[in-house]
N, C-alpha and C. Protein backbone atom coordinates (compact mmCIF):
# COMPACT_ATOMS: atom_id res chain seq x y z
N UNK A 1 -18.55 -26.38 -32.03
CA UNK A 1 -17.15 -25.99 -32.01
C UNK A 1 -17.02 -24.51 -31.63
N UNK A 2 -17.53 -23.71 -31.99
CA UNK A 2 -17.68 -22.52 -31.83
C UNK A 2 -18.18 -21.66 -30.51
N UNK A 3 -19.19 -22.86 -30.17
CA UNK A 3 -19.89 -22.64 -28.48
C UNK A 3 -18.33 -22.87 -27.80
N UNK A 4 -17.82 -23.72 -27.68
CA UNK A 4 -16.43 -24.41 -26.83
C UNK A 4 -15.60 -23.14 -26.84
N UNK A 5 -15.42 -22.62 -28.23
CA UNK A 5 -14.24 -21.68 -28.24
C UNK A 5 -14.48 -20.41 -27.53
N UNK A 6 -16.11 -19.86 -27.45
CA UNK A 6 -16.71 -19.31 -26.75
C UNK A 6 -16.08 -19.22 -25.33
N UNK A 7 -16.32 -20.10 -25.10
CA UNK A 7 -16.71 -20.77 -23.62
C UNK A 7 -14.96 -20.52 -22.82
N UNK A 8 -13.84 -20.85 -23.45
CA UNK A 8 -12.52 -20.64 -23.79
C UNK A 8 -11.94 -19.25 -23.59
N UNK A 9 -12.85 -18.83 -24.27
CA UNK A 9 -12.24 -17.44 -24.72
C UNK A 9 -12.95 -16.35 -23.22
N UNK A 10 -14.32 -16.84 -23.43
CA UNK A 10 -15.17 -16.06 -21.52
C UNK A 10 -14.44 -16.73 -20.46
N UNK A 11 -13.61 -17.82 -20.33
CA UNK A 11 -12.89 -18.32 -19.24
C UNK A 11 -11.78 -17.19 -19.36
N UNK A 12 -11.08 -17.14 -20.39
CA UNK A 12 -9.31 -16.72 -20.07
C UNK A 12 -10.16 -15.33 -19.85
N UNK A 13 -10.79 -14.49 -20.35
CA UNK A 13 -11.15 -13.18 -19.97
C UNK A 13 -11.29 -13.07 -18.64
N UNK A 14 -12.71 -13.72 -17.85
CA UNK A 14 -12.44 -13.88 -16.83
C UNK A 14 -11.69 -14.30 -16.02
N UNK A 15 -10.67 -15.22 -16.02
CA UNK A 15 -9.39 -15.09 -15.41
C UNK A 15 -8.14 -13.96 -15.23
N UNK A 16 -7.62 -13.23 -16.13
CA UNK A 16 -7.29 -12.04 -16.73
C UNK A 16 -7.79 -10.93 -15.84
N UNK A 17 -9.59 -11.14 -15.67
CA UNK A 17 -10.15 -10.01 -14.89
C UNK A 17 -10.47 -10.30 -13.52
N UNK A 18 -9.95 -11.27 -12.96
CA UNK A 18 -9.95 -11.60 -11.54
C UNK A 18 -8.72 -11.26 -10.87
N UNK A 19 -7.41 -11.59 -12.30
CA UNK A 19 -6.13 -11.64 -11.47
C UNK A 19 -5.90 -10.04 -11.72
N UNK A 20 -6.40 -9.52 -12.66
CA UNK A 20 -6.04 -7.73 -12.56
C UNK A 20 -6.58 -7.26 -11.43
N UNK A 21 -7.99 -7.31 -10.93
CA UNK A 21 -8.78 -6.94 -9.71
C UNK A 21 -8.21 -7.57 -8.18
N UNK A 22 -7.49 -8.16 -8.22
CA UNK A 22 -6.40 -9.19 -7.02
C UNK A 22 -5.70 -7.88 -7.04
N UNK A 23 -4.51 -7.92 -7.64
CA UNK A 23 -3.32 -7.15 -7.90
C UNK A 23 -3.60 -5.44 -7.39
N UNK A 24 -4.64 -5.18 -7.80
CA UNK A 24 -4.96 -3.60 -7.45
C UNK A 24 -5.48 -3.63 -5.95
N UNK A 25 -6.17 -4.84 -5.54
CA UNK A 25 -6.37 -4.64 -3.82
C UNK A 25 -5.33 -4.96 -3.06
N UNK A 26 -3.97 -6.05 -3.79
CA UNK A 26 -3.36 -6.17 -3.58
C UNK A 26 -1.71 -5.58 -2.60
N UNK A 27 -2.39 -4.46 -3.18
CA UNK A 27 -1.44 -3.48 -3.25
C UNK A 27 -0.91 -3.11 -1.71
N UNK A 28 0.62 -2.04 -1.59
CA UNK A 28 0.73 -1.78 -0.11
C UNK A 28 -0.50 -0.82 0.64
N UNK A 29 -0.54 -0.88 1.66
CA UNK A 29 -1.58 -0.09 2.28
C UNK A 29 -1.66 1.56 2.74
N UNK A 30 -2.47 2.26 2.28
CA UNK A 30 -2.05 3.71 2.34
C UNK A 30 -2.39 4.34 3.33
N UNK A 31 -1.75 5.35 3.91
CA UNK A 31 -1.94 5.67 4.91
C UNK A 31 -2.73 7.30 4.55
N UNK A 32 -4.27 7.29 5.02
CA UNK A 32 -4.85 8.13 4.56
C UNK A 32 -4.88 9.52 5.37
N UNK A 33 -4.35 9.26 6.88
CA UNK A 33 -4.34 10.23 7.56
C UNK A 33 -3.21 10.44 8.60
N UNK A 34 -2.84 10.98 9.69
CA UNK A 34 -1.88 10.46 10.06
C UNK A 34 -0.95 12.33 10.42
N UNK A 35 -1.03 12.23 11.75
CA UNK A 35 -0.30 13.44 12.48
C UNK A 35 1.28 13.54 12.09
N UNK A 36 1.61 14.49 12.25
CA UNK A 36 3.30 14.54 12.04
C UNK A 36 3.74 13.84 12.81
N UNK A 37 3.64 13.76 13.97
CA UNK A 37 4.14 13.15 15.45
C UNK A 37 4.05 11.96 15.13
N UNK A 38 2.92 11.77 15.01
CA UNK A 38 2.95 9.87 14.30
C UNK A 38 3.75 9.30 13.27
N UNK A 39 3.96 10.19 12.22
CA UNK A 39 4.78 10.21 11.13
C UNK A 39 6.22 9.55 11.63
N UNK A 40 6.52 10.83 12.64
CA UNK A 40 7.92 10.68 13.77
C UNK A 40 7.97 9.60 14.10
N UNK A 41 7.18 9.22 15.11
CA UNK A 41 7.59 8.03 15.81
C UNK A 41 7.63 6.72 15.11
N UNK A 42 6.59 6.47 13.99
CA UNK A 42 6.77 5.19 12.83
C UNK A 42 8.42 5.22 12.27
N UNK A 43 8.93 6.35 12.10
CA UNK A 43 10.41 6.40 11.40
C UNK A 43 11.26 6.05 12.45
N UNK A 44 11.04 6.16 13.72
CA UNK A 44 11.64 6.13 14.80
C UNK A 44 11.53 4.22 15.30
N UNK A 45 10.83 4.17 14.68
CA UNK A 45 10.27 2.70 15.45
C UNK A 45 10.90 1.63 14.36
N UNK A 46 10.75 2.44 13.21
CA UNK A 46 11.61 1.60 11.98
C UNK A 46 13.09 1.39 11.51
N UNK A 47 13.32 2.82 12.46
CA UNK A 47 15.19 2.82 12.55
C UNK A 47 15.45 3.59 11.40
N UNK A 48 14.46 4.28 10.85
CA UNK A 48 15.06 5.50 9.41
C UNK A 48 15.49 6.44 10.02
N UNK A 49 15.30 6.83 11.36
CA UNK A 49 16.11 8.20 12.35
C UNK A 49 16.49 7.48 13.87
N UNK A 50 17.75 8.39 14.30
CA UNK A 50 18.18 7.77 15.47
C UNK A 50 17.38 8.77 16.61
N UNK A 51 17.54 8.53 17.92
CA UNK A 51 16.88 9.42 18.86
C UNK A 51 16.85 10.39 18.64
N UNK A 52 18.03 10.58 18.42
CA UNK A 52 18.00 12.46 18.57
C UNK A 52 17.77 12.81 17.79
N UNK A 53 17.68 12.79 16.82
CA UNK A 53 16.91 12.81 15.17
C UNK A 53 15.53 13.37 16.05
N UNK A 54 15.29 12.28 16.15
CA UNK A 54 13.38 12.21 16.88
C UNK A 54 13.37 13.16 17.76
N UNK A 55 14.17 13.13 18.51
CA UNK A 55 13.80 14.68 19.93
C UNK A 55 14.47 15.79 18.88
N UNK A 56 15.25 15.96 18.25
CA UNK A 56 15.32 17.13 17.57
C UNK A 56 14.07 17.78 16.76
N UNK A 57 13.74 16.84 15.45
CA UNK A 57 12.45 16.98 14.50
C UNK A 57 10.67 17.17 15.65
N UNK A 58 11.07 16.60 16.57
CA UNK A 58 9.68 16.44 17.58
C UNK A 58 9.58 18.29 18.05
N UNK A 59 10.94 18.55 18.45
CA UNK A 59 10.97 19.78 19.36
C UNK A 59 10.83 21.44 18.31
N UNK A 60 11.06 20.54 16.80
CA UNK A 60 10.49 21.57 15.70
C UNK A 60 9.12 21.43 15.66
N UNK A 61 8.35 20.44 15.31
CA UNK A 61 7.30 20.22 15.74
C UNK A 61 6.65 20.99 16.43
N UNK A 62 7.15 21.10 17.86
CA UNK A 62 5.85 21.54 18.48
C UNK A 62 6.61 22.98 18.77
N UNK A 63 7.46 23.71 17.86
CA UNK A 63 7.36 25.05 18.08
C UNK A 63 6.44 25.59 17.16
């Protein structure tokens, strides 16, 4: 009886520690590097700034 409950108890743990270790790779993806300019044009491509937004912020940029 005691082996079983064992056996029960190392299952739900390990389950518990598969779905915590999922969840953390899970996660959104980070962007570890990444130029200003690139920065620009992803916001630009996503519609968070309109053109001129982009040729304005670009032309600070490269002063």
């Amino acid at each position: 009886m005691l082996l079983w409950i064992g056996v029960i108890v190392a299952a739900i743990w390990w389950i518990t520690q598969a779905a915590s270790s999922q969840r953390n790779q899970s996660g959104p993806p980070t962007r570890a590097s990444g130029t200003l300019r690139e920065v620009l044009d992803e916001r630009l491509a996503r519609g968070e700034i309109t053109l001129e937004q982009h040729r304005e912020l670009r032309k600070a940029l490269e002063q």
